[in-house]
C-alpha atoms as a PDB file:
ATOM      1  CA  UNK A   1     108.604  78.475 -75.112  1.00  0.00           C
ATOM      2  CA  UNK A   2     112.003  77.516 -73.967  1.00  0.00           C
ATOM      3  CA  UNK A   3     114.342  78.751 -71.624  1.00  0.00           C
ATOM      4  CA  UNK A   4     116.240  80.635 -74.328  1.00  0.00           C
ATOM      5  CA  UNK A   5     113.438  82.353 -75.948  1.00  0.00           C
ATOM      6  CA  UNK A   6     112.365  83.666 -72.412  1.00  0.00           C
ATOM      7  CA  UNK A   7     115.693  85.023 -71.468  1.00  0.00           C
ATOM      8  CA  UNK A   8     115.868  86.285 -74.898  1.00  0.00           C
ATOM      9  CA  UNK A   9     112.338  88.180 -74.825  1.00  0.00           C
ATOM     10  CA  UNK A  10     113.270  89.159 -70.651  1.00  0.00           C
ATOM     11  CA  UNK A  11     116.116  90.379 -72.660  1.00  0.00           C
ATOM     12  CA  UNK A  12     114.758  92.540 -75.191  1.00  0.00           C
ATOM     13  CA  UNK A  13     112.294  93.957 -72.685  1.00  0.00           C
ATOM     14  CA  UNK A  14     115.173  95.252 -70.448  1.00  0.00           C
ATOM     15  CA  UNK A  15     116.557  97.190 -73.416  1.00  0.00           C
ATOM     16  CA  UNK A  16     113.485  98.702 -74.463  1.00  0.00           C
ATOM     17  CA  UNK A  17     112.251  99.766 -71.130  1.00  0.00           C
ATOM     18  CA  UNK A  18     115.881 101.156 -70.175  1.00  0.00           C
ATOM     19  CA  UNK A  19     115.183 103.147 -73.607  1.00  0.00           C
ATOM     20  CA  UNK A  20     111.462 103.987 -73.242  1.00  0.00           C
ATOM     21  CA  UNK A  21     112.518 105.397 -69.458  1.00  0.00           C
ATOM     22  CA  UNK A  22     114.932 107.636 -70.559  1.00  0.00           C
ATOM     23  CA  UNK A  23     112.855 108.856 -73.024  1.00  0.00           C
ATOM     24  CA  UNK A  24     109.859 109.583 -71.115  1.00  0.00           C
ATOM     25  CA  UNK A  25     111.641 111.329 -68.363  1.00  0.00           C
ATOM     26  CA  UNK A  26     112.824 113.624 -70.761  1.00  0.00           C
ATOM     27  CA  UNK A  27     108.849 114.435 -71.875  1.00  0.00           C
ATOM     28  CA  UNK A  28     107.541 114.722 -68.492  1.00  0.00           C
ATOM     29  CA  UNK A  29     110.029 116.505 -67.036  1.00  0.00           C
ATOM     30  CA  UNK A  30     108.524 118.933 -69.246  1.00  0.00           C
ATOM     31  CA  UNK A  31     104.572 118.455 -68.935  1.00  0.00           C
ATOM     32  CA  UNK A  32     105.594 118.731 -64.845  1.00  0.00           C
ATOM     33  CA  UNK A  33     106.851 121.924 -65.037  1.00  0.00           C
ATOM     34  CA  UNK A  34     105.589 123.685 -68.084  1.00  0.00           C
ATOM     35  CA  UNK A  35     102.283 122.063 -68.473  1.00  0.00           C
ATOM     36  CA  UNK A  36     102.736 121.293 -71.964  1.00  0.00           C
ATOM     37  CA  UNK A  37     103.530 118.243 -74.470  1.00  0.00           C
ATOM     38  CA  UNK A  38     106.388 118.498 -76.840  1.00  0.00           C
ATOM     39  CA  UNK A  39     105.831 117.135 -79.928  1.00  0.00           C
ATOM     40  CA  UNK A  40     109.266 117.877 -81.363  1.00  0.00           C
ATOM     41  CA  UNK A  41     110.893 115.209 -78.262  1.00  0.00           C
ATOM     42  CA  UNK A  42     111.211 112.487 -80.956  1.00  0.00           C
ATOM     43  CA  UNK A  43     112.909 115.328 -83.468  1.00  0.00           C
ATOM     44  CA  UNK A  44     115.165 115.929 -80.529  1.00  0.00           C
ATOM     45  CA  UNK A  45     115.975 112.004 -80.365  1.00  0.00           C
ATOM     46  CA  UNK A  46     116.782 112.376 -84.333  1.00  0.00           C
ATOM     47  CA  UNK A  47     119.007 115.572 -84.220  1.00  0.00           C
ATOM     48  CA  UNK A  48     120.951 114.092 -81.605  1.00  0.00           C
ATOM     49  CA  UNK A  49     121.610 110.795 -83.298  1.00  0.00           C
ATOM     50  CA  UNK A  50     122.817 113.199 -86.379  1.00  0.00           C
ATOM     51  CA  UNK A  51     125.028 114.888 -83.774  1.00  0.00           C
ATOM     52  CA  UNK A  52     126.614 111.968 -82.417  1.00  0.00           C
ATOM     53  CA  UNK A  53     127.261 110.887 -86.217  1.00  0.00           C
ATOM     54  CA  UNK A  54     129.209 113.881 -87.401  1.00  0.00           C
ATOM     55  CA  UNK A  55     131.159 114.199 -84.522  1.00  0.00           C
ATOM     56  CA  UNK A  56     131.665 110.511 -83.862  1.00  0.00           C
ATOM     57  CA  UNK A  57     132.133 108.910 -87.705  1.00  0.00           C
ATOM     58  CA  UNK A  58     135.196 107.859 -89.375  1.00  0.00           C
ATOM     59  CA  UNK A  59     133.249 109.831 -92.376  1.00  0.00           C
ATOM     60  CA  UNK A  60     132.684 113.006 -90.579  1.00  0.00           C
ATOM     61  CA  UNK A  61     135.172 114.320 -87.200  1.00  0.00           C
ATOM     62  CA  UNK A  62     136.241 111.109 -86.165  1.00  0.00           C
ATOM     63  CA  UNK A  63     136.308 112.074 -82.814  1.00  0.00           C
ATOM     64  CA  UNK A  64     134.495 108.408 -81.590  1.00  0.00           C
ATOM     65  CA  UNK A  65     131.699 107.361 -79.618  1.00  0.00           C
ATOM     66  CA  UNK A  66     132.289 109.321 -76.430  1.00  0.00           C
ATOM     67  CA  UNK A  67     133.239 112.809 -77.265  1.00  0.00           C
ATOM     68  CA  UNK A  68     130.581 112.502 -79.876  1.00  0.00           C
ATOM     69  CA  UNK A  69     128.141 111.299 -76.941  1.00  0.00           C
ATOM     70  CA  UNK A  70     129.306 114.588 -74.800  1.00  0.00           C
ATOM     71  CA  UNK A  71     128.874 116.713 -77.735  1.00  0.00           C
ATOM     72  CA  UNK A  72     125.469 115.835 -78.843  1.00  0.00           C
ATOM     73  CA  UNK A  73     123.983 116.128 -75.189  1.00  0.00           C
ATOM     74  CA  UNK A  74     125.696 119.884 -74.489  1.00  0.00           C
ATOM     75  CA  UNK A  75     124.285 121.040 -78.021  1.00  0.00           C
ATOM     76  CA  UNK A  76     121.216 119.883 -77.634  1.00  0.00           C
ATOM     77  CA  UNK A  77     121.103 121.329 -74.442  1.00  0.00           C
ATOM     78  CA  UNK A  78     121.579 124.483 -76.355  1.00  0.00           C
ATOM     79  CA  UNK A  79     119.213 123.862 -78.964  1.00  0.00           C
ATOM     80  CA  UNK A  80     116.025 123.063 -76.497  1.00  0.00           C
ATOM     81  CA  UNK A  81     117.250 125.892 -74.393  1.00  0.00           C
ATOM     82  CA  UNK A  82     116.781 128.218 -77.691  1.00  0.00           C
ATOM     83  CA  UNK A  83     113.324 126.569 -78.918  1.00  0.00           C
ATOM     84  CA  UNK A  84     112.146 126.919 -75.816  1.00  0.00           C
ATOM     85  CA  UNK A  85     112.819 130.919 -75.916  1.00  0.00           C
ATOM     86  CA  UNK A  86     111.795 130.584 -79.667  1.00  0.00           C
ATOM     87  CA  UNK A  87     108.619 128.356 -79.603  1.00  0.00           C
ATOM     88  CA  UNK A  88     107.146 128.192 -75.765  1.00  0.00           C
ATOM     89  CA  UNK A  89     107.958 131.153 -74.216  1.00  0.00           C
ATOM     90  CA  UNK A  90     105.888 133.904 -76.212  1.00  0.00           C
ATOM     91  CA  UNK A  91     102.367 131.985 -75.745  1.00  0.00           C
ATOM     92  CA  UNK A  92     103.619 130.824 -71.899  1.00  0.00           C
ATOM     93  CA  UNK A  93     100.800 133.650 -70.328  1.00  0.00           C
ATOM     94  CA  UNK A  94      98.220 133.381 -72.779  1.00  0.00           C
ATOM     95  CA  UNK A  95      94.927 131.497 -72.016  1.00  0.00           C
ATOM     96  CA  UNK A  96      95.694 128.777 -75.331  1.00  0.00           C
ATOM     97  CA  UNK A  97      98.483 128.263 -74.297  1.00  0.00           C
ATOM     98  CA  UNK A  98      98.372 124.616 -74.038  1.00  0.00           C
ATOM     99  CA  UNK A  99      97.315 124.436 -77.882  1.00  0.00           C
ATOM    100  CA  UNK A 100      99.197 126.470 -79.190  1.00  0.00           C
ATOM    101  CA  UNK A 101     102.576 125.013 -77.658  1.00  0.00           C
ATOM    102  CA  UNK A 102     101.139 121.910 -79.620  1.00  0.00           C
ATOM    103  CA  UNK A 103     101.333 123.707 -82.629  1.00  0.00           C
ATOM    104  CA  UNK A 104     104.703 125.416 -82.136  1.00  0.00           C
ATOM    105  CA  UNK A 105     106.356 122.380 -81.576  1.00  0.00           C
ATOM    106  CA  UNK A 106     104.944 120.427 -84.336  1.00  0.00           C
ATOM    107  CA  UNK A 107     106.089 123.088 -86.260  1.00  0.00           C
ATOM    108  CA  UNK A 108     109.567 123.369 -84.878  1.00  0.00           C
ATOM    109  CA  UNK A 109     109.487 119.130 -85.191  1.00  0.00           C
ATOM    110  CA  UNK A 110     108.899 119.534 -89.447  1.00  0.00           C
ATOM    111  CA  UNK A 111     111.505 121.708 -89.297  1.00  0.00           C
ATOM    112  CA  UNK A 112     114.209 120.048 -87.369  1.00  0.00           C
ATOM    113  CA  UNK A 113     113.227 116.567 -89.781  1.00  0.00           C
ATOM    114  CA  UNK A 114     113.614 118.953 -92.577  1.00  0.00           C
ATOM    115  CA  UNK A 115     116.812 120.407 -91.723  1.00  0.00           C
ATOM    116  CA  UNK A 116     118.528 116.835 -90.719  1.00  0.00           C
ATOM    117  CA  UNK A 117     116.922 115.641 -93.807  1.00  0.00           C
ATOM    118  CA  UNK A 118     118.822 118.467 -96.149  1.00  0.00           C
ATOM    119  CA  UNK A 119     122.240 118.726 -93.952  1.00  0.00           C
ATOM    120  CA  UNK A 120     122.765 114.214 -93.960  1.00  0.00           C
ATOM    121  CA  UNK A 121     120.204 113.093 -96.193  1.00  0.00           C
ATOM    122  CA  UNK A 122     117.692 110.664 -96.803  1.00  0.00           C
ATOM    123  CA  UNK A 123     120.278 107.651 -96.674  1.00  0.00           C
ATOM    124  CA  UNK A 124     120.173 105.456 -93.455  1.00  0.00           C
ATOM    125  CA  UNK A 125     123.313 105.813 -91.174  1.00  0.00           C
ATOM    126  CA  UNK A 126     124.464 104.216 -88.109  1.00  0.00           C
ATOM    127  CA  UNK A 127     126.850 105.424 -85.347  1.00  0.00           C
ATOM    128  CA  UNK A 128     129.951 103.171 -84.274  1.00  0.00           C
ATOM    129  CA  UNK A 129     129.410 101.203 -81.361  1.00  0.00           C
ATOM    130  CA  UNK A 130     131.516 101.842 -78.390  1.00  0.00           C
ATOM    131  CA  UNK A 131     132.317  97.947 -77.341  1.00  0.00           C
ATOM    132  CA  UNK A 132     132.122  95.144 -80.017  1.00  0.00           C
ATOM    133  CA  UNK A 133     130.936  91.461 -79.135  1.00  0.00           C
ATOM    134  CA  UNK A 134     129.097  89.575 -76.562  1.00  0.00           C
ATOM    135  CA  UNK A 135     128.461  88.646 -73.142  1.00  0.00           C
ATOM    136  CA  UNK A 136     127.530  85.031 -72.698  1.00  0.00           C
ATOM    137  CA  UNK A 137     127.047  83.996 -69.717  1.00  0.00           C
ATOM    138  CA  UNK A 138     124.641  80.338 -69.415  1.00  0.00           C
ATOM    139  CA  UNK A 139     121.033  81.076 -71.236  1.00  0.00           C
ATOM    140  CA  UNK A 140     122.331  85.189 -70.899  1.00  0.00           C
ATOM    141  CA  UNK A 141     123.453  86.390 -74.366  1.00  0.00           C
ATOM    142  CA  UNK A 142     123.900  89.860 -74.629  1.00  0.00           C
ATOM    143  CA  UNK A 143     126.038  92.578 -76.638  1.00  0.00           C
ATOM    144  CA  UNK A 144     128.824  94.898 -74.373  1.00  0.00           C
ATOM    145  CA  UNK A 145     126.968  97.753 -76.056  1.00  0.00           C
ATOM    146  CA  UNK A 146     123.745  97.087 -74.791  1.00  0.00           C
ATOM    147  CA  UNK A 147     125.541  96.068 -71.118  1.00  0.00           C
ATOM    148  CA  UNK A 148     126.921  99.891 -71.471  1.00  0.00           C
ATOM    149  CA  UNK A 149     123.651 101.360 -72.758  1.00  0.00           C
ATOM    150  CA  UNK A 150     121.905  99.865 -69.432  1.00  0.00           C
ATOM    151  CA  UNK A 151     125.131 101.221 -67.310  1.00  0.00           C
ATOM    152  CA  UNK A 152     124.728 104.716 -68.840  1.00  0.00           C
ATOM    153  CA  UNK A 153     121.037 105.084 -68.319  1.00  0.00           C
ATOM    154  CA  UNK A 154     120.971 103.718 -64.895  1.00  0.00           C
ATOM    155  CA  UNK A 155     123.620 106.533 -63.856  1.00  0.00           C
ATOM    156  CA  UNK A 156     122.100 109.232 -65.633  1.00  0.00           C
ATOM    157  CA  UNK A 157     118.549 108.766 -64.263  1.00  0.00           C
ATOM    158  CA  UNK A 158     119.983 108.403 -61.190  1.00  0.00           C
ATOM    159  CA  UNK A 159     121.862 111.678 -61.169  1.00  0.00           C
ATOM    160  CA  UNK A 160     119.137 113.496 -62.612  1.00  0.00           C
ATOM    161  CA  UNK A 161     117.270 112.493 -59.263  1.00  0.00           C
ATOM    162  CA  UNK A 162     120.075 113.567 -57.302  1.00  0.00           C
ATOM    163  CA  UNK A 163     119.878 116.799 -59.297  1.00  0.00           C
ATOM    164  CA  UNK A 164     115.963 117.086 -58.643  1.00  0.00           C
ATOM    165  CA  UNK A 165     116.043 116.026 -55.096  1.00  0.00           C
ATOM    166  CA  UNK A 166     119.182 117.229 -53.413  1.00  0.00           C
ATOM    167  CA  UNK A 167     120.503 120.378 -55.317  1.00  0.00           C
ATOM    168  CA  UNK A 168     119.024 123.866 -55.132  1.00  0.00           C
ATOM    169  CA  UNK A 169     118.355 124.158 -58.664  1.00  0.00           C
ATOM    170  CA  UNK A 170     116.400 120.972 -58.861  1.00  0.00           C
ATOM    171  CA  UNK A 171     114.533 122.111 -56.111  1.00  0.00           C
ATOM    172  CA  UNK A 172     113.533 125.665 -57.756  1.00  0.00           C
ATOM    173  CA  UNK A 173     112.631 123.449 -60.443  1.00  0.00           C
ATOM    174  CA  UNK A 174     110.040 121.406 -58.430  1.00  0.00           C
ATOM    175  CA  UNK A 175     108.420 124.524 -56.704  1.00  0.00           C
ATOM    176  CA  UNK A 176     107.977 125.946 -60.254  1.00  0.00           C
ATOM    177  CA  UNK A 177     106.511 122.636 -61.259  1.00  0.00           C
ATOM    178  CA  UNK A 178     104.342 122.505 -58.162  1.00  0.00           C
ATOM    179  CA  UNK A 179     103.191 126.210 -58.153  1.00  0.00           C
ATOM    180  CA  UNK A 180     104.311 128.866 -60.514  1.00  0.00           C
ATOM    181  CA  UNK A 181     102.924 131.845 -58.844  1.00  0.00           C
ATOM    182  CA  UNK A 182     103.772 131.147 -55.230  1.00  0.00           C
ATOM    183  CA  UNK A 183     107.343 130.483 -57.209  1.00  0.00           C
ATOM    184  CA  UNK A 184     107.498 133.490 -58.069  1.00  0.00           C
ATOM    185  CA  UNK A 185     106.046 135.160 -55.419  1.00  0.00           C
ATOM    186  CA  UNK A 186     109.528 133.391 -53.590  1.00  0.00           C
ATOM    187  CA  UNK A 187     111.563 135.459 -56.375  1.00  0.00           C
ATOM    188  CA  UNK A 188     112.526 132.244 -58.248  1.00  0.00           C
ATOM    189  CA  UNK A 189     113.052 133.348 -62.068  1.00  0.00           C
ATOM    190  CA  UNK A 190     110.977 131.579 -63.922  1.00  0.00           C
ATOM    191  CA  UNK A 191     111.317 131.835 -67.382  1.00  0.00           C
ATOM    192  CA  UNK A 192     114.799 130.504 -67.031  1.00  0.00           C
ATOM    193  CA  UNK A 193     113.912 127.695 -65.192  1.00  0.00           C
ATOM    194  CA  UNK A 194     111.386 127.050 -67.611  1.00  0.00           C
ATOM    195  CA  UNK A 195     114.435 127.310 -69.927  1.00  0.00           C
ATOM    196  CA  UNK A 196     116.859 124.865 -68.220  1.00  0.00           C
ATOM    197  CA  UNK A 197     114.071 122.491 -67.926  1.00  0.00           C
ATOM    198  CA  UNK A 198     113.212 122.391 -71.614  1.00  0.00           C
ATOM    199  CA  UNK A 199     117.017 122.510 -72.261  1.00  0.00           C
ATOM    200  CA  UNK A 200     117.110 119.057 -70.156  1.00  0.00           C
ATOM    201  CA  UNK A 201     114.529 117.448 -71.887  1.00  0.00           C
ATOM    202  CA  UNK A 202     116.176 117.796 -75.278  1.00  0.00           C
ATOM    203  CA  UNK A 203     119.828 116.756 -73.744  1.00  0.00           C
ATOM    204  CA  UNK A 204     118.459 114.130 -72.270  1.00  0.00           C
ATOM    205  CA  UNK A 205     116.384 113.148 -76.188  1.00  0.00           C
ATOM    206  CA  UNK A 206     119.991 113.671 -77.616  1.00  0.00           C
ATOM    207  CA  UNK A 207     121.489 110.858 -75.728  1.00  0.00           C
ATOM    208  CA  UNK A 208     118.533 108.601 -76.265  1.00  0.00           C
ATOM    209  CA  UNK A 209     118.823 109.532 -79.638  1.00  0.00           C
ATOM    210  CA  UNK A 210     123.244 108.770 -79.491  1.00  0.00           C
ATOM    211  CA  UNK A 211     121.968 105.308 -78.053  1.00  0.00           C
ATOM    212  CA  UNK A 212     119.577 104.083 -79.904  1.00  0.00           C
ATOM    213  CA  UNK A 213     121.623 105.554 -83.419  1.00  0.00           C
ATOM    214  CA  UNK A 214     124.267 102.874 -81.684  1.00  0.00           C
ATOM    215  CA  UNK A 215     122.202  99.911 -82.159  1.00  0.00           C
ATOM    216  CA  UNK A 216     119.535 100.769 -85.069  1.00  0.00           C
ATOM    217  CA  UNK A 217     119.867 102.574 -88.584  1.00  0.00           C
ATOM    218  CA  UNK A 218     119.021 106.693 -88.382  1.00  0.00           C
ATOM    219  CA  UNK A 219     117.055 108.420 -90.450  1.00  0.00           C
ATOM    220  CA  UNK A 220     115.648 111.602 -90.062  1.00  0.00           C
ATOM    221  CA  UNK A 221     112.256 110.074 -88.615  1.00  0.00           C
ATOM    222  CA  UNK A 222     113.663 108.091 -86.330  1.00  0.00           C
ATOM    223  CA  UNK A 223     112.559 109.506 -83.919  1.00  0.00           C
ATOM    224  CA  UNK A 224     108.140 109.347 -84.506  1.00  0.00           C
ATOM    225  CA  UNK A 225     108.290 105.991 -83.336  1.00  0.00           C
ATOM    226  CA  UNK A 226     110.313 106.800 -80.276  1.00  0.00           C
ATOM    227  CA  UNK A 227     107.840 109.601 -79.435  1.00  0.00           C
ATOM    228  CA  UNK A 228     104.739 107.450 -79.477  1.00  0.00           C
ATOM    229  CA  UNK A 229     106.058 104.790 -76.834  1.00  0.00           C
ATOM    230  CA  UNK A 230     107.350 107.619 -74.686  1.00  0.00           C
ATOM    231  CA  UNK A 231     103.785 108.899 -74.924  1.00  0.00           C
ATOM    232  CA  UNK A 232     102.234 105.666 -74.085  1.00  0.00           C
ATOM    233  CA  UNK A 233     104.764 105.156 -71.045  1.00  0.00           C
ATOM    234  CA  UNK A 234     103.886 109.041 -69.412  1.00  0.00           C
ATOM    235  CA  UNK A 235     100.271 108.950 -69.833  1.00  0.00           C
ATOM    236  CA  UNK A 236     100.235 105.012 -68.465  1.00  0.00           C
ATOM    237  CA  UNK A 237     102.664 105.862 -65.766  1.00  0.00           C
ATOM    238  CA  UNK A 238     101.482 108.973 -65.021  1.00  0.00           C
ATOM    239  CA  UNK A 239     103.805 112.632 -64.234  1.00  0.00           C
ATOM    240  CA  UNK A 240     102.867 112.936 -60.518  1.00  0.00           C
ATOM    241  CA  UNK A 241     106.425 111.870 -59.317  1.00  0.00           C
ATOM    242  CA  UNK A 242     109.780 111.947 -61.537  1.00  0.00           C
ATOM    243  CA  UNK A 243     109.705 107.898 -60.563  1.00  0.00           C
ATOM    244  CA  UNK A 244     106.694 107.238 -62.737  1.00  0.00           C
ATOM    245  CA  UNK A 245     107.401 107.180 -66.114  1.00  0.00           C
ATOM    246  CA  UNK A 246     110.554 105.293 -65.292  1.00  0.00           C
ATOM    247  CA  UNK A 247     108.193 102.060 -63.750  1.00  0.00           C
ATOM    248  CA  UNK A 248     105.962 102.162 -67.126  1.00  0.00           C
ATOM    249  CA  UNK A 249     108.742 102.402 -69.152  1.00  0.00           C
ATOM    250  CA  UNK A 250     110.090  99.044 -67.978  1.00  0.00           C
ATOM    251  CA  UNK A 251     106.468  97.477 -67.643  1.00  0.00           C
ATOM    252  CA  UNK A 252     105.599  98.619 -71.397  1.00  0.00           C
ATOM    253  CA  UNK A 253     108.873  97.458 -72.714  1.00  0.00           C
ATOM    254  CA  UNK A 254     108.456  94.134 -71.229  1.00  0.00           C
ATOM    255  CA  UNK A 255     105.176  94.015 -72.467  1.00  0.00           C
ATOM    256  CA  UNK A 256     106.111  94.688 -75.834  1.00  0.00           C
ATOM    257  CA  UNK A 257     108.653  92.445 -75.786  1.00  0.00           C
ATOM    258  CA  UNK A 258     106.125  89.529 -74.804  1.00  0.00           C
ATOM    259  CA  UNK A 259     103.363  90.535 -77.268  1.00  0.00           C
ATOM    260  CA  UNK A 260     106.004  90.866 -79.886  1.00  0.00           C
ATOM    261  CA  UNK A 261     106.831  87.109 -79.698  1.00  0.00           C
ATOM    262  CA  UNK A 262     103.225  86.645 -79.178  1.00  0.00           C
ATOM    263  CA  UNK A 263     101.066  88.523 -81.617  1.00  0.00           C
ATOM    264  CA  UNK A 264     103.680  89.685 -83.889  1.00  0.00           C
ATOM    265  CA  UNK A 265     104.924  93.535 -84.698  1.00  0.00           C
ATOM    266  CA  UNK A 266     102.004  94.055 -86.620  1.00  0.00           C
ATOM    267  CA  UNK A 267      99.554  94.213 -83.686  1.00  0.00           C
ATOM    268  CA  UNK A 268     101.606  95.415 -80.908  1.00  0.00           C
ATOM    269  CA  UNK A 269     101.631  99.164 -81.072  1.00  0.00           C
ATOM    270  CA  UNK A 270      97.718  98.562 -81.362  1.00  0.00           C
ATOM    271  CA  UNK A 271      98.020  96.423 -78.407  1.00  0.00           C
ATOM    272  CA  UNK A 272     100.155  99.384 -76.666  1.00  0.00           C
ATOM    273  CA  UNK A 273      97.705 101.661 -77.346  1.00  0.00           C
ATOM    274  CA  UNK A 274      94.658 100.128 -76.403  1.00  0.00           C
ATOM    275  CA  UNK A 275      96.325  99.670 -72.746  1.00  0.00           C
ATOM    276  CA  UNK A 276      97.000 103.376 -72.945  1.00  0.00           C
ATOM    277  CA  UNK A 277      93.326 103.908 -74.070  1.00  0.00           C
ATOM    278  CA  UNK A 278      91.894 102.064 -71.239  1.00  0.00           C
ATOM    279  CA  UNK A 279      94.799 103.696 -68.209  1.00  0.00           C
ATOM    280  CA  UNK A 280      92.763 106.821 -69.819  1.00  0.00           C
ATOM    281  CA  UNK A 281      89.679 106.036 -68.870  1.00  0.00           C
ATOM    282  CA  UNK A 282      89.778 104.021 -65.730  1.00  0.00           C
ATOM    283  CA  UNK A 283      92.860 105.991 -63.943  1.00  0.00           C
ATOM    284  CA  UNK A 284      93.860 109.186 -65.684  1.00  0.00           C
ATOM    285  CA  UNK A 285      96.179 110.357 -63.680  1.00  0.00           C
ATOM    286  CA  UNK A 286      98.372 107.156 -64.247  1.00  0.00           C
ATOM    287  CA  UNK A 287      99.099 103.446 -63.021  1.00  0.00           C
ATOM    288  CA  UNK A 288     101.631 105.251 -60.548  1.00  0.00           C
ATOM    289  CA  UNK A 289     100.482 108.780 -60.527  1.00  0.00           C
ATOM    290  CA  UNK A 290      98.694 110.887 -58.178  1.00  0.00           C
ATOM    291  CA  UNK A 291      95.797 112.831 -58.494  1.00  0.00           C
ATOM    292  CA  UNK A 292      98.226 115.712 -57.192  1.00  0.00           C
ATOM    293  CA  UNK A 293     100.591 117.071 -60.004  1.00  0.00           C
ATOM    294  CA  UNK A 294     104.261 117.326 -58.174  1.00  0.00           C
ATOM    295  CA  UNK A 295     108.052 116.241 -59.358  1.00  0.00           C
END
């Protein structure tokens, strides 16, 4: 292997692991604080990639990348705020509720893929990058698009720890997550932060979704794929601390990256999986988790 191939794969890694962390938060932010899975995250990545197209495109609004970036995470902010009402909330005290949530949100998933499918069609589309070119720099070769995709999820995983750490609304949010009835028993409202915290989740899917519609053809299943690595980085990282999924993300994206090169595409998610498989059974609560379940 020489020294460009390895800065290449190093490269490749860092994307995918900057994009498998902010896509993971996003899902167990979620299973923290609702104790639930949400199969309709990777819809959420679609719809906001179809978001950030209509606003953004010279063939829809026109309005460019960044208002189109703003715009997709505020309405799908709105959108998981209203599933949530719609799909979580009437099964959140009964004793299925776990399953049942599985169901509803499968359900509202073929629905979203339906409706993206019927409002911009089957046909692949692709949203307008906000830099053009390259950064060369020695054996480093990289696009400014990428450069900013690493910028913008750095800042916004840090401020969502800010939020969850130092404001008083991330801290409701982590007593609810840590114990619902003594939450309540505080007079914290809980359905609405069960609410904002669902809402979060699918903002923060929308802008994974705006990014990775920046650098790959959409379709309205682009976001299955998505779905399955961020499952693979929670349950190998584990949801004990808000930190978690963020290490796995990067250590499953540079491991795809290397088995990519090695094995080939083929055998990688099987790879992927089998790791997950075996996290399962010799560590369940995660490579960084804690038997414990906090934020």
């Amino acid at each position: 292997m020489s020294a460009q191939t390895l800065m290449s794969i190093l490269t490749s890694g860092l994307m995918l692991g900057v994009l498998y962390a902010l896509m993971a938060f996003g899902l167990a932010i979620v299973w923290t604080t609702l104790g639930i899975f949400n199969f309709a995250h990777g819809a959420f990545i679609a719809a906001g990639a179809y978001i950030a197209w209509q606003f953004g495109s010279v063939d829809a609004f026109g309005l460019g990348f960044w208002p189109a970036l703003l715009a997709s995470v505020l309405l799908m902010f709105g959108l998981g705020v209203l599933l949530q009402y719609l799909l979580i909330r009437p099964f959140e005290r009964q004793a299925q509720m776990v399953l049942l949530t599985v169901i509803t949100t499968l359900a509202g998933a073929t629905i979203i893929n339906s409706l993206l499918n019927i409002v911009w069609g089957p046909r692949a589309k692709q949203i307008a990058n906000a830099f053009d070119g390259d950064l060369v720099w020695g054996l480093l070769r990289i696009s400014w698009q990428e450069l900013m995709m690493i910028a913008v999820v750095g800042a916004t995983l840090l401020a969502l720890a800010w939020f969850l750490l130092h404001t008083p609304l991330g801290r409701c949010m982590r007593a609810v997550a840590q114990n619902r009835e003594a939450a309540q028993l505080m007079g914290l409202d809980v359905p609405r932060l069960y609410a904002l915290t669902f809402g979060l989740s699918a903002a923060i899917a929308g802008l994974a979704g705006v990014l990775i519609g920046s650098i790959r053809f959409m379709t309205p299943t682009m976001g299955d794929d998505p779905l399955q690595k961020a499952l693979v980085v929670v349950i190998l990282g584990g949801v004990a601390r808000f930190t978690a999924p963020v290490y796995a993300a990067f250590l499953v994206g540079f491991a795809e990256a290397f088995l990519t090169y090695f094995v080939g595409l083929y055998w990688t998610p099987t790879l992927l999986f089998m790791g997950m498989i075996g996290v399962l059974v010799l560590k369940p609560e995660g490579l960084f988790g804690q038997r414990q379940r906090s934020v």
